[in-house]
Structures are given as structure tokens and as C-alpha cells.
PDB file of N, CA and C in Angstrom:
ATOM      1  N   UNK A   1       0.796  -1.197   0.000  1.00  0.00           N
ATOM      2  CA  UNK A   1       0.000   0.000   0.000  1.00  0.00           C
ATOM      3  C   UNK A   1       0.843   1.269   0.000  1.00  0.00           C
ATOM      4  N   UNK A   2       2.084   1.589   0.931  1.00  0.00           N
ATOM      5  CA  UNK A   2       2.756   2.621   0.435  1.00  0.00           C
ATOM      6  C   UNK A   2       2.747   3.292  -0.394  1.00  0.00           C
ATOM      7  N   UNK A   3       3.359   1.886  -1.168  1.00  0.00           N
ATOM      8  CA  UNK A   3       3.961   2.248  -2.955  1.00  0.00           C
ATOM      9  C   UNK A   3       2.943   2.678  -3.880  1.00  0.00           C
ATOM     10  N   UNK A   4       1.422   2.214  -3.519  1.00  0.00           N
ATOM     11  CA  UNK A   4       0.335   2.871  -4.247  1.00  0.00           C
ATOM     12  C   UNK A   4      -0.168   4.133  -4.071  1.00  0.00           C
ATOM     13  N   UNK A   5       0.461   4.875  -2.169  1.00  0.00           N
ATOM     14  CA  UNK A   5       0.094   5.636  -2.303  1.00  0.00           C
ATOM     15  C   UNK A   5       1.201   6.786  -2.348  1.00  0.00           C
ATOM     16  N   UNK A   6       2.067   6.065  -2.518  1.00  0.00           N
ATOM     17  CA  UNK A   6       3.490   7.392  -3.294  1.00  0.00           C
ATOM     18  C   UNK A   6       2.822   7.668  -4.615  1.00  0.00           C
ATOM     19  N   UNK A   7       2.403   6.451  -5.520  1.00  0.00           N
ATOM     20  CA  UNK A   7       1.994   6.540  -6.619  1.00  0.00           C
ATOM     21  C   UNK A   7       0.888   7.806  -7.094  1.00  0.00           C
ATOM     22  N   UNK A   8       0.261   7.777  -6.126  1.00  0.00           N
ATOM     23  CA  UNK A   8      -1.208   8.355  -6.143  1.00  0.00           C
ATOM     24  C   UNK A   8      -0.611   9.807  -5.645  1.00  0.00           C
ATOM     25  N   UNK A   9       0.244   9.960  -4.586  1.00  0.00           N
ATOM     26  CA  UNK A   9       0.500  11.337  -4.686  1.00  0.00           C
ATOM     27  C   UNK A   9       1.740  12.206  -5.777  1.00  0.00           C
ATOM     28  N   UNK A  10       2.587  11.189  -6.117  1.00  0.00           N
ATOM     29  CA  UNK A  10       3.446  11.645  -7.446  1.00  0.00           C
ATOM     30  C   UNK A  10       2.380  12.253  -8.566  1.00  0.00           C
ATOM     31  N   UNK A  11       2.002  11.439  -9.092  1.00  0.00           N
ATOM     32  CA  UNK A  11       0.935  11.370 -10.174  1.00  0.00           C
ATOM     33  C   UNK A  11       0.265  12.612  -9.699  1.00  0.00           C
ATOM     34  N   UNK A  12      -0.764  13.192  -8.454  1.00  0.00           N
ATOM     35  CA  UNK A  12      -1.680  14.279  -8.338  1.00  0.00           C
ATOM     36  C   UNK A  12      -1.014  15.234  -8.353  1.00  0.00           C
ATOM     37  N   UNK A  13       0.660  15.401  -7.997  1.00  0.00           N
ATOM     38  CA  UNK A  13       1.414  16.560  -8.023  1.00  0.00           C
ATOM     39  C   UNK A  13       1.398  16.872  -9.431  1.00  0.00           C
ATOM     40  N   UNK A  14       1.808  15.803 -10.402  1.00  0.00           N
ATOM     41  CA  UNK A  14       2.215  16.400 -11.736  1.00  0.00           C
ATOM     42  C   UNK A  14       1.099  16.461 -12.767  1.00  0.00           C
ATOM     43  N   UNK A  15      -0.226  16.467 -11.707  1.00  0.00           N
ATOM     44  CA  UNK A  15      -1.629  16.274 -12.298  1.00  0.00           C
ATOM     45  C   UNK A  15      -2.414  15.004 -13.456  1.00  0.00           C
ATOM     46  N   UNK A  16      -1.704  13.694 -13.550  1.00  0.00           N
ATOM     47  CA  UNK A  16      -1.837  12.838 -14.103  1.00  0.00           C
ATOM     48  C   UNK A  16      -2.943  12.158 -13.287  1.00  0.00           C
ATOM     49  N   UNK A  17      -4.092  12.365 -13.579  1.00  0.00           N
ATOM     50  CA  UNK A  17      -5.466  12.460 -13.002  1.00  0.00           C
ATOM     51  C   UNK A  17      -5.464  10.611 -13.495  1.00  0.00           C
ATOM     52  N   UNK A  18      -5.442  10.347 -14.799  1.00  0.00           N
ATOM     53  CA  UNK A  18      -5.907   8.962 -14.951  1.00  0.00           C
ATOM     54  C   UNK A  18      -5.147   7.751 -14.381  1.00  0.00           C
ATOM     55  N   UNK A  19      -3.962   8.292 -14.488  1.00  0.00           N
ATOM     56  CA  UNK A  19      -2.828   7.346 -13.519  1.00  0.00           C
ATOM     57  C   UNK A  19      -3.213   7.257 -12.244  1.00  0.00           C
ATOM     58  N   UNK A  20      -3.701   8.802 -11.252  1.00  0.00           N
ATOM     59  CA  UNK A  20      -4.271   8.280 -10.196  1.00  0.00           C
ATOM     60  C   UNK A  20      -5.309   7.961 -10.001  1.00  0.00           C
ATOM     61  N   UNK A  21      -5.799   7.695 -10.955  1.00  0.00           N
ATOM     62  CA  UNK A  21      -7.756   6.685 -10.761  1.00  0.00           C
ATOM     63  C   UNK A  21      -7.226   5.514 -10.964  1.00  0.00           C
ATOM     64  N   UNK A  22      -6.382   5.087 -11.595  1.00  0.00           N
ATOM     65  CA  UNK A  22      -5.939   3.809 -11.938  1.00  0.00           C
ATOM     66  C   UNK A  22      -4.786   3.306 -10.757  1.00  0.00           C
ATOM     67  N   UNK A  23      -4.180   4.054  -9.980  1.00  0.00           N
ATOM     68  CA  UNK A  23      -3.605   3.734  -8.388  1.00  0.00           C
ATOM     69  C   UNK A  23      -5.094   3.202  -7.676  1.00  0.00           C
ATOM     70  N   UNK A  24      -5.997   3.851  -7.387  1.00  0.00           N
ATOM     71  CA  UNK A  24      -7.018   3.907  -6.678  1.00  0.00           C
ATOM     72  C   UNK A  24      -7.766   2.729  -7.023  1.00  0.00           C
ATOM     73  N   UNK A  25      -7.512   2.597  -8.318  1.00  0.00           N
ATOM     74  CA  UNK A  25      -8.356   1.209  -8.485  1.00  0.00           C
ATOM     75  C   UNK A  25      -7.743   0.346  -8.234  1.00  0.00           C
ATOM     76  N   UNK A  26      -6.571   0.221  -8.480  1.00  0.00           N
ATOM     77  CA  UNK A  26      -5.344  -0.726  -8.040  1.00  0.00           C
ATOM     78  C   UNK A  26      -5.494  -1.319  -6.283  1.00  0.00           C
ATOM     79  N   UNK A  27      -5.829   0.012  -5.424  1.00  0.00           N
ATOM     80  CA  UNK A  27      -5.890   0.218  -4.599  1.00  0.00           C
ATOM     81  C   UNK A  27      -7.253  -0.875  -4.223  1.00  0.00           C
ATOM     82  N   UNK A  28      -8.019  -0.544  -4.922  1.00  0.00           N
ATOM     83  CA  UNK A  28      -9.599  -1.250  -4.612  1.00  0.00           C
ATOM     84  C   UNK A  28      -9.296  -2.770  -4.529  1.00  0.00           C
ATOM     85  N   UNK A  29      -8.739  -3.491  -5.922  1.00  0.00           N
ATOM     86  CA  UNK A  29      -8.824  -4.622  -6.042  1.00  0.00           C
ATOM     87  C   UNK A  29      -8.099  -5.184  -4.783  1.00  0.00           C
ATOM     88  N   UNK A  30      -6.824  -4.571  -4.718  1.00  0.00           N
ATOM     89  CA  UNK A  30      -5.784  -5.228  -3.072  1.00  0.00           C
ATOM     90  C   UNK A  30      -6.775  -5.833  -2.566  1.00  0.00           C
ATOM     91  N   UNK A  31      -7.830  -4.807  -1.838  1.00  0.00           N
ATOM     92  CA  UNK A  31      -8.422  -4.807  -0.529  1.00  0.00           C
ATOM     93  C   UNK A  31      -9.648  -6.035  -0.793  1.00  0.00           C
ATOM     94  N   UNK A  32      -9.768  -5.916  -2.266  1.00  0.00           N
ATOM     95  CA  UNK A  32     -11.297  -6.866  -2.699  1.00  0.00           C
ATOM     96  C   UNK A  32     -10.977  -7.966  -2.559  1.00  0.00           C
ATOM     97  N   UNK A  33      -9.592  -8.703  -2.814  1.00  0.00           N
ATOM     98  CA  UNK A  33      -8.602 -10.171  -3.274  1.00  0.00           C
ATOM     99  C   UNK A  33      -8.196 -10.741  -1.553  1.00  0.00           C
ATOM    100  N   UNK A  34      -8.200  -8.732  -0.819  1.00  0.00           N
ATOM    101  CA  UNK A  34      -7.610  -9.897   0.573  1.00  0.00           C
ATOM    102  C   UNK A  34      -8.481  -9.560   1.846  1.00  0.00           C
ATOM    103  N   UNK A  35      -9.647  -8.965   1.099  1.00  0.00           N
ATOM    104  CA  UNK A  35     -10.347  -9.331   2.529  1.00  0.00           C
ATOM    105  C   UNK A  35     -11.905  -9.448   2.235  1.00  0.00           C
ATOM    106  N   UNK A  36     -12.813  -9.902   2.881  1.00  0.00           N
ATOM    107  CA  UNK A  36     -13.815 -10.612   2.580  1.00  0.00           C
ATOM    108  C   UNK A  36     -15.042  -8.929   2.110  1.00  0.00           C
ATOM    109  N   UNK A  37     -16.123  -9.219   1.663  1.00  0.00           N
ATOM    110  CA  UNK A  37     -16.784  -7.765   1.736  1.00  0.00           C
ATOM    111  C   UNK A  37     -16.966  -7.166   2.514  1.00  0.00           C
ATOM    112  N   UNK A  38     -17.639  -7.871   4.008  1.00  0.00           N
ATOM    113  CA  UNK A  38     -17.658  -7.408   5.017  1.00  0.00           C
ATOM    114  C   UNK A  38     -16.944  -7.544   6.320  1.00  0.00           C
ATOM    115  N   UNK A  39     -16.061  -7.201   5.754  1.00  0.00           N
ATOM    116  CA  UNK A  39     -14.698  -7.313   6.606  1.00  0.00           C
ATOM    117  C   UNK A  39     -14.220  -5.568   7.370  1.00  0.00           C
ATOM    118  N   UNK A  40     -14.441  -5.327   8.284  1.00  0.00           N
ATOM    119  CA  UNK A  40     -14.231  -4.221   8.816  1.00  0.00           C
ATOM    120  C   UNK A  40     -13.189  -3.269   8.420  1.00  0.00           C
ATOM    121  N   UNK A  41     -11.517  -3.876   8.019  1.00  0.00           N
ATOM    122  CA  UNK A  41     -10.585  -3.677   7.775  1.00  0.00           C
ATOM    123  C   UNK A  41     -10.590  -2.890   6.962  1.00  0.00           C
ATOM    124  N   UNK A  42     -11.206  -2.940   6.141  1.00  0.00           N
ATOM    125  CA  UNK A  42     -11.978  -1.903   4.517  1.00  0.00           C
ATOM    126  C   UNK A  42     -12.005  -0.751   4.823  1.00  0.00           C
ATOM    127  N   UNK A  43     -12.960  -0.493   6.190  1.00  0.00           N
ATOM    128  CA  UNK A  43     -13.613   0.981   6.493  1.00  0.00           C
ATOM    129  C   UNK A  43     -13.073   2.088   5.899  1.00  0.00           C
ATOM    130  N   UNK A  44     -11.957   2.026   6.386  1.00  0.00           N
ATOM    131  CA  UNK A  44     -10.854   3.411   6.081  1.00  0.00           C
ATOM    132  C   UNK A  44     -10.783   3.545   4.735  1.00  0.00           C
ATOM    133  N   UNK A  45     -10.383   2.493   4.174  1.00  0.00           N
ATOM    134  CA  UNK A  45      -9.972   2.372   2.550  1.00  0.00           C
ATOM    135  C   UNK A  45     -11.119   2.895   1.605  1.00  0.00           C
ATOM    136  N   UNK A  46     -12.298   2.628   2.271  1.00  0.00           N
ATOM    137  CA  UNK A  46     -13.951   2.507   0.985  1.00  0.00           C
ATOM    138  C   UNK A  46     -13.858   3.754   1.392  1.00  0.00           C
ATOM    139  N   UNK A  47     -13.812   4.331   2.588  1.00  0.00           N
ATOM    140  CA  UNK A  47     -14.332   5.944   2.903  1.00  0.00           C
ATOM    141  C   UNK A  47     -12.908   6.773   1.628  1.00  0.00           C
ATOM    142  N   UNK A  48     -11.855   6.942   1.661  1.00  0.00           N
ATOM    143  CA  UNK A  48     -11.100   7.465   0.876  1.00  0.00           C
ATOM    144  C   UNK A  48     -11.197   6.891  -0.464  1.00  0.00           C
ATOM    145  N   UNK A  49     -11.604   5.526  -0.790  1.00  0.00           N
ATOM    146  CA  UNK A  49     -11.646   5.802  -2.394  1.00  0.00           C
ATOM    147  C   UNK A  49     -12.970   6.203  -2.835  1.00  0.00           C
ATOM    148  N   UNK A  50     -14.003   6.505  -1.725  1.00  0.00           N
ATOM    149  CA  UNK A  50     -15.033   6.853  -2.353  1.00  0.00           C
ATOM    150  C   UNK A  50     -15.318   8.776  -2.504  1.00  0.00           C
ATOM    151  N   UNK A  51     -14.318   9.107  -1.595  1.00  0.00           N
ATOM    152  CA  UNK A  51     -13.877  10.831  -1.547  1.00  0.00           C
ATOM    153  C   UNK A  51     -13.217  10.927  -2.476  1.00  0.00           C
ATOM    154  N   UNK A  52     -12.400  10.075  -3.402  1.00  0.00           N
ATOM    155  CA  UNK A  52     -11.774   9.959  -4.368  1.00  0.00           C
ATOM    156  C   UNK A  52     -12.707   9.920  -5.500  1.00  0.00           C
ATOM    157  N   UNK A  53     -13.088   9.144  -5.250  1.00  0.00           N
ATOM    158  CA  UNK A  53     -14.595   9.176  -6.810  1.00  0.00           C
ATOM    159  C   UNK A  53     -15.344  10.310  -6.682  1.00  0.00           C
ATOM    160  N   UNK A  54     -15.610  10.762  -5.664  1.00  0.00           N
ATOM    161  CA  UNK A  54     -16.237  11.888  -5.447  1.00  0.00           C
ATOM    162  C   UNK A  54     -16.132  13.359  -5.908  1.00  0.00           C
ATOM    163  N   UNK A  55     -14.714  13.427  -5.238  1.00  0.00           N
ATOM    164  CA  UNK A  55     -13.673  14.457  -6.310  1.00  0.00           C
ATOM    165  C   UNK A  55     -13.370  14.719  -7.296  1.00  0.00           C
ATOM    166  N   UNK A  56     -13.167  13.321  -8.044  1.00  0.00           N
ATOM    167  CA  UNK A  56     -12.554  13.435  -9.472  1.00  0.00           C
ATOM    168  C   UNK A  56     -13.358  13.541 -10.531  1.00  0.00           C
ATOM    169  N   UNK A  57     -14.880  13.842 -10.257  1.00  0.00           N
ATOM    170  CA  UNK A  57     -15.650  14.134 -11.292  1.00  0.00           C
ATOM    171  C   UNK A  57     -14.995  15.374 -12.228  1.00  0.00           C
ATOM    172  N   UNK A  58     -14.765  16.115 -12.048  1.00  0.00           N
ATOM    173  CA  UNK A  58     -13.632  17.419 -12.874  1.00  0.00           C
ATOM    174  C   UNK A  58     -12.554  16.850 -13.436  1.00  0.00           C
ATOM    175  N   UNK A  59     -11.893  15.851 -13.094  1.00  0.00           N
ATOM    176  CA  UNK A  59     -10.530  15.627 -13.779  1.00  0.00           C
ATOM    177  C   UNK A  59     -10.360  14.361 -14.933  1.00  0.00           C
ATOM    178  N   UNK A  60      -9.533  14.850 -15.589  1.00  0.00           N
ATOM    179  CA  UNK A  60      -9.353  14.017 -16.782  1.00  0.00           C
ATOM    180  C   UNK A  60      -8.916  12.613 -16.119  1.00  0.00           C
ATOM    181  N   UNK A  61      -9.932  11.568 -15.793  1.00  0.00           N
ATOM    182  CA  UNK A  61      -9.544  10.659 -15.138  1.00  0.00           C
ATOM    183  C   UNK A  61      -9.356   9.166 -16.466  1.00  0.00           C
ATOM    184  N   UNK A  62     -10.518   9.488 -17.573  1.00  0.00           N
ATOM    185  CA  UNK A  62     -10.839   8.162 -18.178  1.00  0.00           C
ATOM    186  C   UNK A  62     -11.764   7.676 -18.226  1.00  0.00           C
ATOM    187  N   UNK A  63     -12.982   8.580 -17.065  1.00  0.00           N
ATOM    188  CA  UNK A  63     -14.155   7.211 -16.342  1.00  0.00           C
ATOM    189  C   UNK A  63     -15.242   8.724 -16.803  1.00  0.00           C
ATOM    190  N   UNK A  64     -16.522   8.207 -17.122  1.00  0.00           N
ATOM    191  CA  UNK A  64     -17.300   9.204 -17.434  1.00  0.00           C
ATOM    192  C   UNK A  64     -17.995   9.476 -15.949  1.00  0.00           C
ATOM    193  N   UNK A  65     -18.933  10.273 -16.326  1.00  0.00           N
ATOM    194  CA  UNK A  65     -19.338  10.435 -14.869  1.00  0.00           C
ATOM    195  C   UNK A  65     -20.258   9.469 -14.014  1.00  0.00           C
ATOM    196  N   UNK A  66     -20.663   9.209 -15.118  1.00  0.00           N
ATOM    197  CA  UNK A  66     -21.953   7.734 -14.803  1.00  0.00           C
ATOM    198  C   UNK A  66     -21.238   6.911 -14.147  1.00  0.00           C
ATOM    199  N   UNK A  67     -19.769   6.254 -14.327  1.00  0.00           N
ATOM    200  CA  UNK A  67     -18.959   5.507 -14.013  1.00  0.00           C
ATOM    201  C   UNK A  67     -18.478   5.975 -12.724  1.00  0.00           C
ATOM    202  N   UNK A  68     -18.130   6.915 -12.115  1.00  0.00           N
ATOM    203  CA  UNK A  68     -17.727   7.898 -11.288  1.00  0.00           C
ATOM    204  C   UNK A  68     -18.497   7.197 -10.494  1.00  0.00           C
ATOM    205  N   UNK A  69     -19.600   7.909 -10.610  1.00  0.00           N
ATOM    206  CA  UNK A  69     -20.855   8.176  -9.436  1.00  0.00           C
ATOM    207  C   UNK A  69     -21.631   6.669  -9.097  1.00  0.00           C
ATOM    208  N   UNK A  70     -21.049   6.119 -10.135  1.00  0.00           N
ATOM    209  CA  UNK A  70     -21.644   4.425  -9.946  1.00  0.00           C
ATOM    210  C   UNK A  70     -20.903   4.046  -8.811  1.00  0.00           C
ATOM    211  N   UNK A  71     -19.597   4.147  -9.160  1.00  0.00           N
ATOM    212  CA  UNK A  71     -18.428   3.409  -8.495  1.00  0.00           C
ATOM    213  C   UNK A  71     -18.807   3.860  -6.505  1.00  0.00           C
ATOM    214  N   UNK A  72     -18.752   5.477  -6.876  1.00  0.00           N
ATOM    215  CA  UNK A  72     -18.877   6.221  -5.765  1.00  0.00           C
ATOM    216  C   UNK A  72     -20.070   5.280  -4.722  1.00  0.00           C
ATOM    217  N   UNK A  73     -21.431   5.074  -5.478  1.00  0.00           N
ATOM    218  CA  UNK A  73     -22.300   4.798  -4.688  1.00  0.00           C
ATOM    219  C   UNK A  73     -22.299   3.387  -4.173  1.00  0.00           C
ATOM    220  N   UNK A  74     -21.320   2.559  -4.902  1.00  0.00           N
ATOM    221  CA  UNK A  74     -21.069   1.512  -4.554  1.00  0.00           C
ATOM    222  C   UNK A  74     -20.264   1.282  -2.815  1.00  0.00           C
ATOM    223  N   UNK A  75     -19.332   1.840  -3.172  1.00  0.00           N
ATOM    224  CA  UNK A  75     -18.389   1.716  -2.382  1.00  0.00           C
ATOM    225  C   UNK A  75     -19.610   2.657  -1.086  1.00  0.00           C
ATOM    226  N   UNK A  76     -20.175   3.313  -1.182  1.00  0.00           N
ATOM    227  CA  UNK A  76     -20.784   3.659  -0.087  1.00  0.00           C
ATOM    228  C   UNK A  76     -21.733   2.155   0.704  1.00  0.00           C
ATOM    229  N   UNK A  77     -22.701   1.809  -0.470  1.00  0.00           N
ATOM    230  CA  UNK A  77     -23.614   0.913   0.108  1.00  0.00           C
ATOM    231  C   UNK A  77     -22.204  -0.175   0.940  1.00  0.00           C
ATOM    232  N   UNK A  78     -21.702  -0.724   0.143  1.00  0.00           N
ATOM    233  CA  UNK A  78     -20.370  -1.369   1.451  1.00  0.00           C
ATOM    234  C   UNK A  78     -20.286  -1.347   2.471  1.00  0.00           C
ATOM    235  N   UNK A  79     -19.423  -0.081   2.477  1.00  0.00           N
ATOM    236  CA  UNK A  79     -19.180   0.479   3.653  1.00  0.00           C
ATOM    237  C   UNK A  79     -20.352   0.343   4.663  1.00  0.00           C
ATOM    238  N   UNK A  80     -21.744   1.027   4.553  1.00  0.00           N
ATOM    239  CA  UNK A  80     -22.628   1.474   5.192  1.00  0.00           C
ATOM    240  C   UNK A  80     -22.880  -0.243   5.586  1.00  0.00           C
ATOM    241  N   UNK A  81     -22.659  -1.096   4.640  1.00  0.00           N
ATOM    242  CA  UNK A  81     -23.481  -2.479   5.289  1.00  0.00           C
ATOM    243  C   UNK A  81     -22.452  -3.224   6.207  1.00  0.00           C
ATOM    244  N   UNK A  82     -21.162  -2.986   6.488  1.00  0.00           N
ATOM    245  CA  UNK A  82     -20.581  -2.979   7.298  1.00  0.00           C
ATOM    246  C   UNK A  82     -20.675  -2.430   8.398  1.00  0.00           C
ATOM    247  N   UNK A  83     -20.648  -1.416   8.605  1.00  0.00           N
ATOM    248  CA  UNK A  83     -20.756  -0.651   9.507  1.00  0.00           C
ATOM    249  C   UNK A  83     -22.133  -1.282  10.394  1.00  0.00           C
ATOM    250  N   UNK A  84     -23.298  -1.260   9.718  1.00  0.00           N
ATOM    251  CA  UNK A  84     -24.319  -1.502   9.866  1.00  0.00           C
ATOM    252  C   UNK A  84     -24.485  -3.445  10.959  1.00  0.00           C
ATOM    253  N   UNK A  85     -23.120  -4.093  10.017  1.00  0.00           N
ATOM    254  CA  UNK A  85     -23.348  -4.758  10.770  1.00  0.00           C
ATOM    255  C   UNK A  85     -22.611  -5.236  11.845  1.00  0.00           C
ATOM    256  N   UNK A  86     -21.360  -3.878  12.045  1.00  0.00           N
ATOM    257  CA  UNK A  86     -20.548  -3.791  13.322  1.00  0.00           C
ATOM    258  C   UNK A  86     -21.136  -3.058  14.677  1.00  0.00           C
ATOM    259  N   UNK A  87     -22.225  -2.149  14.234  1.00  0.00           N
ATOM    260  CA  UNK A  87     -23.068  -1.457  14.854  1.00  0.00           C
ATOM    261  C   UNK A  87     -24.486  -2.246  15.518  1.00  0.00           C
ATOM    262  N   UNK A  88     -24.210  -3.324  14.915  1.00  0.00           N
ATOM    263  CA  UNK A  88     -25.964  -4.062  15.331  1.00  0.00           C
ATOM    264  C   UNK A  88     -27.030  -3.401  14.753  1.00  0.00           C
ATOM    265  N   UNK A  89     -26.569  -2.772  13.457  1.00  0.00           N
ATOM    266  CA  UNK A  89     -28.022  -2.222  13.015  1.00  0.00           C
ATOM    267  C   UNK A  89     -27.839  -0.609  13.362  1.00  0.00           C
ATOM    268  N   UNK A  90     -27.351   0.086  14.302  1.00  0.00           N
ATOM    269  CA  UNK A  90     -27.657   1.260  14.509  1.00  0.00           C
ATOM    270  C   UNK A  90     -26.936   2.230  13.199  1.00  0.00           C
ATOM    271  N   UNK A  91     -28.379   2.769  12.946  1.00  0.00           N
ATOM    272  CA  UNK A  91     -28.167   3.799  11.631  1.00  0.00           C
ATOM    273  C   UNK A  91     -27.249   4.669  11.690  1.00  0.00           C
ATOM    274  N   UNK A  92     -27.780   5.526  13.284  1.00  0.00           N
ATOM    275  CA  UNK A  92     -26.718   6.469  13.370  1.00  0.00           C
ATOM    276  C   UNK A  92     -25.277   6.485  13.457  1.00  0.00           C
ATOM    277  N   UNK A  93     -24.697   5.543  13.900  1.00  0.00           N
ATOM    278  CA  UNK A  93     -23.571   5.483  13.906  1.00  0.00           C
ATOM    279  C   UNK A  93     -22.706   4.722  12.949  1.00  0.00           C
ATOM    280  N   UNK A  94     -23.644   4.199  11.550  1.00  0.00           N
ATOM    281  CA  UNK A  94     -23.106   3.700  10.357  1.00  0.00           C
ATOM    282  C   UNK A  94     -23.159   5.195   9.555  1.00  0.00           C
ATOM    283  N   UNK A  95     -24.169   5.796   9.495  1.00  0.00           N
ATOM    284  CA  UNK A  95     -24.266   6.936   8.637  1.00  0.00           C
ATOM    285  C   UNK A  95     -23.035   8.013   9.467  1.00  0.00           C
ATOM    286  N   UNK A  96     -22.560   7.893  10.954  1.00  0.00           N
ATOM    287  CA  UNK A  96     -21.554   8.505  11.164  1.00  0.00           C
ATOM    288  C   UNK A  96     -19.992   8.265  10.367  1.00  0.00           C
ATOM    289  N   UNK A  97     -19.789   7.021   9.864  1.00  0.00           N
ATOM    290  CA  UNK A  97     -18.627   6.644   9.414  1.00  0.00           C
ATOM    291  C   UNK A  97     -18.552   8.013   8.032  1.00  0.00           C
ATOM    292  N   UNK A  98     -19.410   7.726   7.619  1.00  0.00           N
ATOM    293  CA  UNK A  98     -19.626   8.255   6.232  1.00  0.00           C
ATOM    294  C   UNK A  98     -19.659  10.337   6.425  1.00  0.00           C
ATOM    295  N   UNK A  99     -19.911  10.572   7.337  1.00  0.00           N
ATOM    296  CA  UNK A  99     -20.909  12.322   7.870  1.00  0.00           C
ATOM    297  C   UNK A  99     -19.935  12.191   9.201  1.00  0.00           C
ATOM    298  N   UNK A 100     -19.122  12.219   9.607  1.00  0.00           N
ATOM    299  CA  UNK A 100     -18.384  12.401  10.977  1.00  0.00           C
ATOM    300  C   UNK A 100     -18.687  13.397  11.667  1.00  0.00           C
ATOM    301  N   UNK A 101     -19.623  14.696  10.994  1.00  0.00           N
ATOM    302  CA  UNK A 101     -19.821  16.168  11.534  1.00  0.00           C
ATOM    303  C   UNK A 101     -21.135  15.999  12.030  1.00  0.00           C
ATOM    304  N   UNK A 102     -22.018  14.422  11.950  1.00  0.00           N
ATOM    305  CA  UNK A 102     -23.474  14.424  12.265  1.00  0.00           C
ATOM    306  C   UNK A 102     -23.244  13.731  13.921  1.00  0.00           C
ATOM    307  N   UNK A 103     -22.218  13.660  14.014  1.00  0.00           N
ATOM    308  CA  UNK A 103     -22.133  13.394  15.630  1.00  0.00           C
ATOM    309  C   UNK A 103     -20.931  13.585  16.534  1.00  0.00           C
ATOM    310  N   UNK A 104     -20.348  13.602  17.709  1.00  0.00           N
ATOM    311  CA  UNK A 104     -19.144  13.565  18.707  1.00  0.00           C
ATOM    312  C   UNK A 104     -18.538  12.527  18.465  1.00  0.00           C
ATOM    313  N   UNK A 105     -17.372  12.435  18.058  1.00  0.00           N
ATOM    314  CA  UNK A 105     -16.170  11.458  18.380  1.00  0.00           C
ATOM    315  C   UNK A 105     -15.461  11.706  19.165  1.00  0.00           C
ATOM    316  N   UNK A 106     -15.763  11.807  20.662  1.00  0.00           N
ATOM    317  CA  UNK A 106     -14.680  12.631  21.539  1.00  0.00           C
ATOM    318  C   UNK A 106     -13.664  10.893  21.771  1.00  0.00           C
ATOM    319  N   UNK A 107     -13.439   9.904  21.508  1.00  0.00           N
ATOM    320  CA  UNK A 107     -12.650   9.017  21.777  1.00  0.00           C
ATOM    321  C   UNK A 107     -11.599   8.971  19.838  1.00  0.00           C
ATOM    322  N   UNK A 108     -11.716   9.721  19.546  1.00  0.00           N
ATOM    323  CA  UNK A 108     -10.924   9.633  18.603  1.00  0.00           C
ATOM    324  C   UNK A 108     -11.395   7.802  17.366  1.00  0.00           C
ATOM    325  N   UNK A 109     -12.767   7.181  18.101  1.00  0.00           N
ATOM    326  CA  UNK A 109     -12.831   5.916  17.177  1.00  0.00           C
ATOM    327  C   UNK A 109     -13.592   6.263  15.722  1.00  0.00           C
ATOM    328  N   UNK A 110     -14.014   7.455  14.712  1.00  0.00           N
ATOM    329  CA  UNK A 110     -14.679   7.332  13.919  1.00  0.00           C
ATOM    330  C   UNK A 110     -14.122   6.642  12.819  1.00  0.00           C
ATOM    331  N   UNK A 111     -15.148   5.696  12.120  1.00  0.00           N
ATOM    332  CA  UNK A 111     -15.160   4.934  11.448  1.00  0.00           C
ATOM    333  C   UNK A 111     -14.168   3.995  11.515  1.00  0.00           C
ATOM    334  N   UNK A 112     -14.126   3.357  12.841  1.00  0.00           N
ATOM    335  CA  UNK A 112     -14.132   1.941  13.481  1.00  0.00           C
ATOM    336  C   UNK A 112     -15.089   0.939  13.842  1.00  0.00           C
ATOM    337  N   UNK A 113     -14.727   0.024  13.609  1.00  0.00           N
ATOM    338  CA  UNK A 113     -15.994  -1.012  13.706  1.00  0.00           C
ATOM    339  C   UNK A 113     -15.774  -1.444  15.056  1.00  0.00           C
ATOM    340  N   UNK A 114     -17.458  -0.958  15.944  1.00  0.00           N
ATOM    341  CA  UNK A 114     -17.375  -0.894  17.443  1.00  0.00           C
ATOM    342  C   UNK A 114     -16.591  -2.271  17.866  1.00  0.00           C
ATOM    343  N   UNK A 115     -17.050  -3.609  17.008  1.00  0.00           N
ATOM    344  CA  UNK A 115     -16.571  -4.453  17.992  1.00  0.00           C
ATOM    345  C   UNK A 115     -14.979  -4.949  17.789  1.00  0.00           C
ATOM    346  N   UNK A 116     -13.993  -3.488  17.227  1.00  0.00           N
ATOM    347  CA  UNK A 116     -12.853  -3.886  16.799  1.00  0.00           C
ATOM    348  C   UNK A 116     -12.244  -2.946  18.356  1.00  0.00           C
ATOM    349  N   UNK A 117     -12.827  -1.852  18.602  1.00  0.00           N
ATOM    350  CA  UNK A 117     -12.294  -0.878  19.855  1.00  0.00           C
ATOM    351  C   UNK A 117     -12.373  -1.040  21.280  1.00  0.00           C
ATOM    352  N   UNK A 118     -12.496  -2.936  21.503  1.00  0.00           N
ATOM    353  CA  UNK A 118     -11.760  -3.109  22.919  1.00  0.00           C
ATOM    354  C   UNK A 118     -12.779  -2.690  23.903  1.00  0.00           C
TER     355      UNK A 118
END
């Protein structure tokens, strides 16, 4: 993962937008090959490549927007059904992973899966 994400920030410095959609996807498959869908471990990863899809609607990436916003909403439902089922169901604090400003994280755990924080 490093090396993908030296990749991803070389590439955004010298503005090579499609190279870094293509880190990011690179990035996706890793996580798809080594860990199950609902595997908690993800959290972090789906929330940034989906701020990533999110973003790059403006940039010469390769992917139209339909593709974008597909990808984007994907990686949300994921996430959210994870969460959803680290939470026991509670909405609010799956829709917190995603909205961090719709509630207090005074323990520093957002978008951790409760039954990973001991």
C-alpha cells in the first residue's frame, strides 16, 4: 500500500489524473482479493476511495461520470453495510462513518468497527 500511495501522490502533483484513478483502483482490487466484503478492515480504505470518486468528477480521469458516481455509490452501500453490521443495526452510527460532523467522536474511534475498539 505505500507504494500505491506514493503513486497516487506523485501522479496528483504532476496532475496525471488517470494514472491516479488507476492507483485507486489498483488500490480497490488489493483490498477486494484480501479481505472478505464485510470485513471491517476496509472501512478506512472505501471511505477514501469513495472521496476519491467523489472528487474526481472534474478531472481528466478516463471514467465518465456515470462511471464515477456508480463506483462512488457503490463503495458507499459497502461500507454502510458494514458498519451496519458492526453497529448491530444502529443507523446512526453507520451513517456517522460516512458524515463524521453528524455526531461527537470525543474518543478519537470514527469509522471503526465498534466491535474492533476493545
Amino acid at each position: 500500500m505505500p507504494l500505491i500511495d506514493l503513486l497516487i501522490e506523485n501522479n496528483a502533483e504532476q496532475g496525471k489524473w488517470e494514472e491516479v484513478a488507476n492507483s485507486y483502483d489498483m488500490m480497490h482490487w488489493l483490498y477486494r482479493r484480501n479481505y472478505s466484503d464485510t470485513d471491517p478492515s476496509q472501512l478506512t480504505t472505501l471511505k477514501r476511495l469513495r472521496r476519491w470518486n467523489r472528487e474526481s468528477y472534474n478531472k481528466e480521469t478516463g471514467r465518465t461520470l456515470n462511471q464515477i458516481f456508480i463506483k462512488s455509490d457503490k463503495l458507499y452501500e459497502q461500507g454502510l453495510k458494514i458498519m451496519l453490521a458492526c453497529t448491530g443495526g444502529s443507523e446512526r452510527e453507520s451513517l456517522c462513518f460516512w458524515h463524521k460532523s453528524c455526531c461527537a467522536d470525543t474518543e478519537g474511534t470514527h469509522g471503526v468497527c465498534p466491535l474492533d475498539r476493545g
